[in-house]
Protein backbone atom coordinates (compact mmCIF):
# COMPACT_ATOMS: atom_id res chain seq x y z
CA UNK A 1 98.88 105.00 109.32
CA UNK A 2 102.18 106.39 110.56
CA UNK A 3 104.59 108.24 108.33
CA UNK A 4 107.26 105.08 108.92
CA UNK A 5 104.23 102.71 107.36
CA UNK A 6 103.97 104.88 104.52
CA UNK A 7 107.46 105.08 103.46
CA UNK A 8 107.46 101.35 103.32
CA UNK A 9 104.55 100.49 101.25
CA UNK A 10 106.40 103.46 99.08
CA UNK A 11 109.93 101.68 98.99
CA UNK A 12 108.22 98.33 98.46
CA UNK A 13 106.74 99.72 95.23
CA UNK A 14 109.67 101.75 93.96
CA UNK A 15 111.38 98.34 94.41
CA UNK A 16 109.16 96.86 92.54
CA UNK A 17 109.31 99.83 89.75
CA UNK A 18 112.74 99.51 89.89
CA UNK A 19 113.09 95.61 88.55
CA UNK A 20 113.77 97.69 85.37
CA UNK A 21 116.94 99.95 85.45
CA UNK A 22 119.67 101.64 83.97
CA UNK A 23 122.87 100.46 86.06
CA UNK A 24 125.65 103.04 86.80
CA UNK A 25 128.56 100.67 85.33
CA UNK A 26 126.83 99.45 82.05
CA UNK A 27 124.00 102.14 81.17
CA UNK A 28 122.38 99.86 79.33
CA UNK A 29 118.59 98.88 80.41
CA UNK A 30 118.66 96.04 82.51
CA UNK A 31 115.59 93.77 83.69
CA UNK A 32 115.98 91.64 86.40
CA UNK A 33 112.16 90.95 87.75
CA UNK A 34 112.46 87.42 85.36
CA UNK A 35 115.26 86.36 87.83
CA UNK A 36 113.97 87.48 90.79
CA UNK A 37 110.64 86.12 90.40
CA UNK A 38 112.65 82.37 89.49
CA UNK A 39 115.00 82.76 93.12
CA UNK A 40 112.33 82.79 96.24
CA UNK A 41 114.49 83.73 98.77
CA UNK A 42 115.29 86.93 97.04
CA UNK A 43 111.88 87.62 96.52
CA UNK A 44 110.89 87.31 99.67
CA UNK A 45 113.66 89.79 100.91
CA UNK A 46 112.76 92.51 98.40
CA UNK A 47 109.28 91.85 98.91
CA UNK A 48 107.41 92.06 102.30
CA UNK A 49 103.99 92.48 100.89
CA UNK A 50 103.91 91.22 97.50
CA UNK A 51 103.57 87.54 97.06
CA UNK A 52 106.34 85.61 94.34
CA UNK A 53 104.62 84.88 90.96
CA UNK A 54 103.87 81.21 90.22
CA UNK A 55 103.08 81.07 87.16
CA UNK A 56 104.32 82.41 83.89
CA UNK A 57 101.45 84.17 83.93
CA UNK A 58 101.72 85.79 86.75
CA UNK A 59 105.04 87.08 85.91
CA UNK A 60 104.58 88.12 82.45
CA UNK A 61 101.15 90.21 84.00
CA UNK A 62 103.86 91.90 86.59
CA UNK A 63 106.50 92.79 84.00
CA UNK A 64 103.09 94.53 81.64
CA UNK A 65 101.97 96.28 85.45
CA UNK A 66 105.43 97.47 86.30
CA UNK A 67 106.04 98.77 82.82
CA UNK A 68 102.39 100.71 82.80
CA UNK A 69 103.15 102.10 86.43
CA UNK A 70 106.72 103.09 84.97
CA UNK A 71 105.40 104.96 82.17
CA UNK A 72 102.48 106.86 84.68
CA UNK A 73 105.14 107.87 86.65
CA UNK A 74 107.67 108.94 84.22
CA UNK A 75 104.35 111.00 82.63
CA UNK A 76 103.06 112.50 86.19
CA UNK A 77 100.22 111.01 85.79
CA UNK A 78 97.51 107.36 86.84
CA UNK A 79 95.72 106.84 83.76
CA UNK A 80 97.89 103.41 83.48
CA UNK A 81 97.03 102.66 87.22
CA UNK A 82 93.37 103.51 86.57
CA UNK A 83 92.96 100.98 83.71
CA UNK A 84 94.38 98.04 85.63
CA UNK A 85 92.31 98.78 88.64
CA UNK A 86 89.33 98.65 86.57
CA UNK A 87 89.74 95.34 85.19
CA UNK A 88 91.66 93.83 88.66
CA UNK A 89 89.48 92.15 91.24
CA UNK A 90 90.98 94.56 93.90
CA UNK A 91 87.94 96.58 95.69
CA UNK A 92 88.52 98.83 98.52
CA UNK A 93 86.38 99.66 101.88
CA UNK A 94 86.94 102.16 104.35
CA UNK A 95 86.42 100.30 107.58
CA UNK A 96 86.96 101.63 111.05
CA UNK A 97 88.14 104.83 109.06
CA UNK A 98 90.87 102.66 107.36
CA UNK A 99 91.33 101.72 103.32
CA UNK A 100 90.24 97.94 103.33
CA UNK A 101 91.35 96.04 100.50
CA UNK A 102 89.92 92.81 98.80
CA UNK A 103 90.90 90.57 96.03
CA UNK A 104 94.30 91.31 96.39
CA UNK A 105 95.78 88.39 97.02
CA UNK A 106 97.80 88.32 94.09
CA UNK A 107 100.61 89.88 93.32
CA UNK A 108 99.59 91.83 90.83
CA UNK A 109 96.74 92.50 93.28
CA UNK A 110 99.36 93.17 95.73
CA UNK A 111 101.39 95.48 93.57
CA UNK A 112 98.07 97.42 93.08
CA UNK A 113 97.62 97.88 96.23
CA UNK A 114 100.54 99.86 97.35
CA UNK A 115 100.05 102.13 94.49
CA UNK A 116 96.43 102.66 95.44
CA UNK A 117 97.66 103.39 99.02
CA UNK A 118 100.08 106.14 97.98
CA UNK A 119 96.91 107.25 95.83
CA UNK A 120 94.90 107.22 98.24
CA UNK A 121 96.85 108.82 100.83
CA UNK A 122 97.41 111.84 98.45
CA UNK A 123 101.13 110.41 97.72
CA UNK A 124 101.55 109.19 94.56
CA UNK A 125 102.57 112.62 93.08
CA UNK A 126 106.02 112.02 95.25
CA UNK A 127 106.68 108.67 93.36
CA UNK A 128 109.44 110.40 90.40
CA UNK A 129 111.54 108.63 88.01
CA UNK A 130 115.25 110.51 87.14
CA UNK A 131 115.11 112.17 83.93
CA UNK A 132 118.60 110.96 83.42
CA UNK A 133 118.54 107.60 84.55
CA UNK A 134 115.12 106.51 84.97
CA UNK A 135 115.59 105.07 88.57
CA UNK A 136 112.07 105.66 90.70
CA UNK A 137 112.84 106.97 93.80
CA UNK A 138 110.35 108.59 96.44
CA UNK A 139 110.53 112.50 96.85
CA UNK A 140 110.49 113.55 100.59
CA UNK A 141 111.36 116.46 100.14
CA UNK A 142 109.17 119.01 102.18
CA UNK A 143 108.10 121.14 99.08
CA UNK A 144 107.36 117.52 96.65
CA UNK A 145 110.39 119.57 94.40
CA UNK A 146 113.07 116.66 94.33
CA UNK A 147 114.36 115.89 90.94
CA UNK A 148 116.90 113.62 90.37
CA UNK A 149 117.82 110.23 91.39
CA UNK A 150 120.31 111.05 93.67
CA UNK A 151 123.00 114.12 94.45
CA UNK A 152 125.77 110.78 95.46
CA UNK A 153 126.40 107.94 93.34
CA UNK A 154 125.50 105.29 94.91
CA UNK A 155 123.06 101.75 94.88
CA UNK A 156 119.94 104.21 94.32
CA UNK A 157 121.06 106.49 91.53
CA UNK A 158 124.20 107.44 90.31
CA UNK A 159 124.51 111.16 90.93
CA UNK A 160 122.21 112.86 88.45
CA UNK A 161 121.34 115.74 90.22
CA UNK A 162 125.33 116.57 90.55
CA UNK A 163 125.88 115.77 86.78
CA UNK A 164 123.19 117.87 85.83
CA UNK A 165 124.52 121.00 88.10
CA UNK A 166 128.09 120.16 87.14
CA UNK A 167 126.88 120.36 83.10
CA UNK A 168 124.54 123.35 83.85
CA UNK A 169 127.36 125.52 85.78
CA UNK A 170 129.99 124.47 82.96
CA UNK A 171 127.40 125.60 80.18
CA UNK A 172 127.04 129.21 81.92
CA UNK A 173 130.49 129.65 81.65
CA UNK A 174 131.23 128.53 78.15
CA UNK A 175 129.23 131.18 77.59
């Protein structure tokens, strides 16, 4: 799988992750997967692999798997991950020396599956949330050290990594 496929099953799940946030203007926790899930066509443009929920269901199982992912991420850890696989339907192959996956033809399946990609793959210790502002993000950094949302305010983050420095450099020299 090249590096470009990768990154892509990586921003489709921090999109996903990030149907919860804390917006720059407001900083007030905002969900927005209800909405998205209701309006199709912006589904389907956030989402290239994940199919829209149906049901209520369906969305109310997302929201409880985005929320579990969240929280392994924000802990550095899969234990979350691990108990949904368990009881999903999803049930991976290696075929032709490739990950095969079944059952995962809902979204939740779908969801499940980019997350056991990155696992797979050795990846999933790159998927950080900002200590500040919670957004998920995916660290490329060559050493796996990035830890902020962003250094620039901006659509993905809102310049944590500069706050942080600014409040760090200013508490040195007060003293």
């Amino acid at each position: 799988m090249s590096k470009t496929a990768v990154i892509s099953e990586a921003e489709e799940l921090m999109a996903f992750l990030n149907t919860w946030l804390i917006p720059n203007d407001t900083r007030q926790p905002t969900e927005t997967l209800p909405d998205l899930a209701t309006d199709r066509d912006r589904w389907d443009k956030t989402f290239a692999r994940v199919p829209a929920p149906v049901t209520p269901a369906e969305r109310e199982e997302l929201l409880g798997l985005r929320d579990e992912l969240r929280a392994d991420v924000e802990e550095r850890g899969w234990g979350r991950l691990d108990t949904w696989l368990q009881r999903s339907p999803l049930r991976a192959r290696v075929q032709e020396g490739h990950l095969v996956h079944r059952g995962a033809d809902t979204p939740t399946g779908e969801v499940l599956k980019l997350a056991v990609e990155l696992v797979a793959q050795g990846r999933w210790t790159r998927v950080r949330a900002c200590p500040d502002c919670r957004w998920v993000f995916y660290d490329q950094s060559r050493n796996n050290s990035r830890v902020w949302c962003s250094m620039y305010a901006g659509e993905t983050g809102r310049a944590c990594g500069s706050i942080a420095k600014v409040k760090e450099m200013r508490s040195r020299s007060a003293g």
